[in-house]
N, C-alpha and C. Protein backbone atom coordinates (compact mmCIF):
# COMPACT_ATOMS: atom_id res chain seq x y z
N UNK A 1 -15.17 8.97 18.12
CA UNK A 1 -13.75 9.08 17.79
C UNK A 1 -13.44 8.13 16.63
N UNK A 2 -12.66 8.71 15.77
CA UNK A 2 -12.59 7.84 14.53
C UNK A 2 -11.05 6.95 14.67
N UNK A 3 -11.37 5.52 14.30
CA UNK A 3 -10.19 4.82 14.37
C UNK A 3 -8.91 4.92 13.41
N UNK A 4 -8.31 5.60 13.22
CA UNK A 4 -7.29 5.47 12.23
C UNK A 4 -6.69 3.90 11.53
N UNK A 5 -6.08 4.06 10.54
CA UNK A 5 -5.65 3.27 9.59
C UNK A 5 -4.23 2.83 10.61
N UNK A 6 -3.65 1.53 10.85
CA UNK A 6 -2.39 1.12 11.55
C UNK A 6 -1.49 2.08 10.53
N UNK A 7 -1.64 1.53 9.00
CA UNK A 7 -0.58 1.97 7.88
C UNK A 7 -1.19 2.85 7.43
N UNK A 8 -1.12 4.01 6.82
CA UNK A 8 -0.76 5.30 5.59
C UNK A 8 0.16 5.30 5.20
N UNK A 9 -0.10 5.78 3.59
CA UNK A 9 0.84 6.29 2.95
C UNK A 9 1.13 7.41 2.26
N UNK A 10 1.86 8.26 2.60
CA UNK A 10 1.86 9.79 2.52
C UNK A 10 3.09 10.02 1.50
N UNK A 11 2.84 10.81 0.08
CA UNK A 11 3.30 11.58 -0.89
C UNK A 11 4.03 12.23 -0.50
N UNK A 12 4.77 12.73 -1.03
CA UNK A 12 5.65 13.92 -0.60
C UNK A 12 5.13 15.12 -1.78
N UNK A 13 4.41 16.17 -1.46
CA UNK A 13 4.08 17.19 -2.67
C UNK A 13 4.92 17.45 -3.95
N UNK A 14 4.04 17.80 -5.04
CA UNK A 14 4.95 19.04 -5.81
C UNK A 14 5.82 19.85 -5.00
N UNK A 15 4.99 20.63 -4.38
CA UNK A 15 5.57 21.73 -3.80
C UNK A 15 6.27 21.87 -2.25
N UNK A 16 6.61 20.43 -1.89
CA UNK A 16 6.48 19.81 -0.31
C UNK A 16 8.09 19.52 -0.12
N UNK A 17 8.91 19.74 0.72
CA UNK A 17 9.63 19.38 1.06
C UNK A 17 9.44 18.12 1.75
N UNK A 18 10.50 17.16 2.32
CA UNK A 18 10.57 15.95 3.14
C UNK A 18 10.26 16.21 4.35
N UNK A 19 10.95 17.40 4.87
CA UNK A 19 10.42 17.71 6.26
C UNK A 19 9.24 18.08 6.68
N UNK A 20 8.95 18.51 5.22
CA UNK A 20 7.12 18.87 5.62
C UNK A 20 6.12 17.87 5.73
N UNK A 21 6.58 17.11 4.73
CA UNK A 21 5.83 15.62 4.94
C UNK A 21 5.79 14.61 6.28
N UNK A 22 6.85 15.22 6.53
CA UNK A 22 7.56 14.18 7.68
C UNK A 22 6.43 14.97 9.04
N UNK A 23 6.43 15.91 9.13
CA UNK A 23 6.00 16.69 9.74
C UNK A 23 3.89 16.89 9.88
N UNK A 24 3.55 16.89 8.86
CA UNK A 24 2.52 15.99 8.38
C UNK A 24 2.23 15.27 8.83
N UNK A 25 3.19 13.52 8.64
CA UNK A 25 2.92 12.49 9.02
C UNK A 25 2.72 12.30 10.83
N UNK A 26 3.54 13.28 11.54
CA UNK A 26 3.81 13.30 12.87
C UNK A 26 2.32 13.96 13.59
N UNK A 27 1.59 15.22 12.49
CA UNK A 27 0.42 15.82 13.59
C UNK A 27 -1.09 14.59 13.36
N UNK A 28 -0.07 13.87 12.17
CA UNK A 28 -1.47 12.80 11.67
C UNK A 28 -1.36 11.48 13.54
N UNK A 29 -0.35 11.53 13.64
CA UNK A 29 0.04 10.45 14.48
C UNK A 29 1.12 9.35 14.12
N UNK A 30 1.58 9.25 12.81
CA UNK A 30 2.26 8.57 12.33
C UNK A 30 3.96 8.80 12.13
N UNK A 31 4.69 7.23 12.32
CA UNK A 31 6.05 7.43 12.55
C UNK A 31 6.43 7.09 11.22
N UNK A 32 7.27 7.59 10.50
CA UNK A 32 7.87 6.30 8.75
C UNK A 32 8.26 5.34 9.44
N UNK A 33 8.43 4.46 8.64
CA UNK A 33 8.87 3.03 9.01
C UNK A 33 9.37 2.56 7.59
N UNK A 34 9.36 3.62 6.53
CA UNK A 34 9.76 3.71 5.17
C UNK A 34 9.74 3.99 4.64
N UNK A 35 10.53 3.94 3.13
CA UNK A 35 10.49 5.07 2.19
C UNK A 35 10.73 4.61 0.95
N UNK A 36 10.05 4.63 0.05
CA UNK A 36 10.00 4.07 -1.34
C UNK A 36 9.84 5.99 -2.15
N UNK A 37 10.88 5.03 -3.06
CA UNK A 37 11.21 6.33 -4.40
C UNK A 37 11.23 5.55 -5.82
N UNK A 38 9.90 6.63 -6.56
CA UNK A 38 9.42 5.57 -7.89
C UNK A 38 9.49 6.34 -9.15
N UNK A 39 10.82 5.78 -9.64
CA UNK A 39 10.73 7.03 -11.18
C UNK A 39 9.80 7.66 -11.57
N UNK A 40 10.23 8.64 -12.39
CA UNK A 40 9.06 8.93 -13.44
C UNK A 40 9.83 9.18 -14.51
N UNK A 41 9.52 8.53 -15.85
CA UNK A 41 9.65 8.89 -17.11
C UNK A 41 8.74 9.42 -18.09
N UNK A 42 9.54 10.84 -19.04
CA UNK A 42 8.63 11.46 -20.15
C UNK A 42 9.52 10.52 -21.51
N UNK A 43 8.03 10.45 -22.16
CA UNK A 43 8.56 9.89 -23.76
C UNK A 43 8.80 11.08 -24.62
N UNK A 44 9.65 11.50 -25.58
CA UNK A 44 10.16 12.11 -26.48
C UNK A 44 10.25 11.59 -27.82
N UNK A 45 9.89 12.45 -28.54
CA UNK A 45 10.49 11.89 -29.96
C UNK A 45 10.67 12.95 -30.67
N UNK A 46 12.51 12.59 -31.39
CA UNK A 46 12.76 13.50 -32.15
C UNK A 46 13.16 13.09 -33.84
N UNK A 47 13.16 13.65 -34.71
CA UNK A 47 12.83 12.66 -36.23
C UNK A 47 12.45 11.50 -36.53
N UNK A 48 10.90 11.51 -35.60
CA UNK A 48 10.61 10.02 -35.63
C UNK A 48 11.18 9.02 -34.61
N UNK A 49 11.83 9.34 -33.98
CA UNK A 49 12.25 8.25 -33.04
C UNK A 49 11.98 8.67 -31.80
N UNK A 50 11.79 7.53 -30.70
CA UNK A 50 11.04 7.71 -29.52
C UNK A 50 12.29 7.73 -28.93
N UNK A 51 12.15 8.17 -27.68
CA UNK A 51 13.04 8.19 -26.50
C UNK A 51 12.34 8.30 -25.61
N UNK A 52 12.80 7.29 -24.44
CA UNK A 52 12.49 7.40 -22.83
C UNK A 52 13.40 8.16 -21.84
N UNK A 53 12.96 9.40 -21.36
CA UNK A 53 14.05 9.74 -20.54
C UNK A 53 13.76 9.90 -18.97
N UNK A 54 14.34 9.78 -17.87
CA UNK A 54 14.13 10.03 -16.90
C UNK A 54 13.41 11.45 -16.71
N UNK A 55 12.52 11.86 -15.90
CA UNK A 55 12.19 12.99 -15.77
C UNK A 55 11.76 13.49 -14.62
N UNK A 56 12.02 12.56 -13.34
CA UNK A 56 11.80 12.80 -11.93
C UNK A 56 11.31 11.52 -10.89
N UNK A 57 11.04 11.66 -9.58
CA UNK A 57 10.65 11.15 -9.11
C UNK A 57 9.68 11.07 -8.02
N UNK A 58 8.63 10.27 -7.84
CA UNK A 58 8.00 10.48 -6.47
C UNK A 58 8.12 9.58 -5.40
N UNK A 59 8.77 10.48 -3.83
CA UNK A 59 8.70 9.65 -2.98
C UNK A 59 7.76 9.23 -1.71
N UNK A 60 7.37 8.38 -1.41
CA UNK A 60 6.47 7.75 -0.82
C UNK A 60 6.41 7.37 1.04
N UNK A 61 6.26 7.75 2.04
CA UNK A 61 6.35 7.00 3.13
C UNK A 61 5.62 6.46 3.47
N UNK A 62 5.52 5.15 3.89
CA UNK A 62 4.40 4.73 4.82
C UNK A 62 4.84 4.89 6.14
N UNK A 63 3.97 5.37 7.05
CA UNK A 63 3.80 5.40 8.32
C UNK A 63 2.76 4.26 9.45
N UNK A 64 3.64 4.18 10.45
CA UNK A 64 3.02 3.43 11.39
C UNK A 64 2.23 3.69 12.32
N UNK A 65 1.12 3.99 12.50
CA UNK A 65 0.11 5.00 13.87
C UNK A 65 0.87 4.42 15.07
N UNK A 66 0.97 5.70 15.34
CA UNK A 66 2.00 5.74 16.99
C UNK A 66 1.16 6.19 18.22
N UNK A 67 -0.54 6.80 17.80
CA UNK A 67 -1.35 7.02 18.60
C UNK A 67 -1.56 8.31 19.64
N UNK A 68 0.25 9.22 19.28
CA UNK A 68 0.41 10.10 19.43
C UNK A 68 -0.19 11.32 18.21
N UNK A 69 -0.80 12.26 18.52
CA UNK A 69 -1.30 13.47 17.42
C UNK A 69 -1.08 14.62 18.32
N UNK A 70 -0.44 15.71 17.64
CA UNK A 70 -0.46 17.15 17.64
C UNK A 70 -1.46 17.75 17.06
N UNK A 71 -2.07 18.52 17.98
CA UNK A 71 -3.24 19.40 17.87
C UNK A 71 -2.80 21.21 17.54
């Protein structure tokens, strides 16, 4: 039997809703215990000049092994 990690930290997809993640995290065994959200910026430049603009974000949970898993 393999020991799991106390902490993971689980992405939320491209293509993933929160609940799916969340949901994820629950058949892994794991509860959040948090949630970190980390810009993302694209650089642009238009006549020579740069610009930074916001262009999304990725959010992050770590989970706590609860020792419970769905099969």
């Amino acid at each position: 039997m393999d020991k799991k990690p106390s902490k993971k930290k689980f992405h939320v997809g491209e293509n993933e809703t929160i609940d799916q993640c969340l949901a994820r995290m629950e058949q892994e065994g794991y509860q959040p215990v948090r949630r970190m959200e980390e810009p993302v910026f694209q650089e642009t430049e238009t006549n020579g000049i740069k610009d930074i603009q916001p262009f999304g974000r990725i959010i992050v949970f770590e989970g706590k092994f609860s020792g419970k898993t769905e099969h």
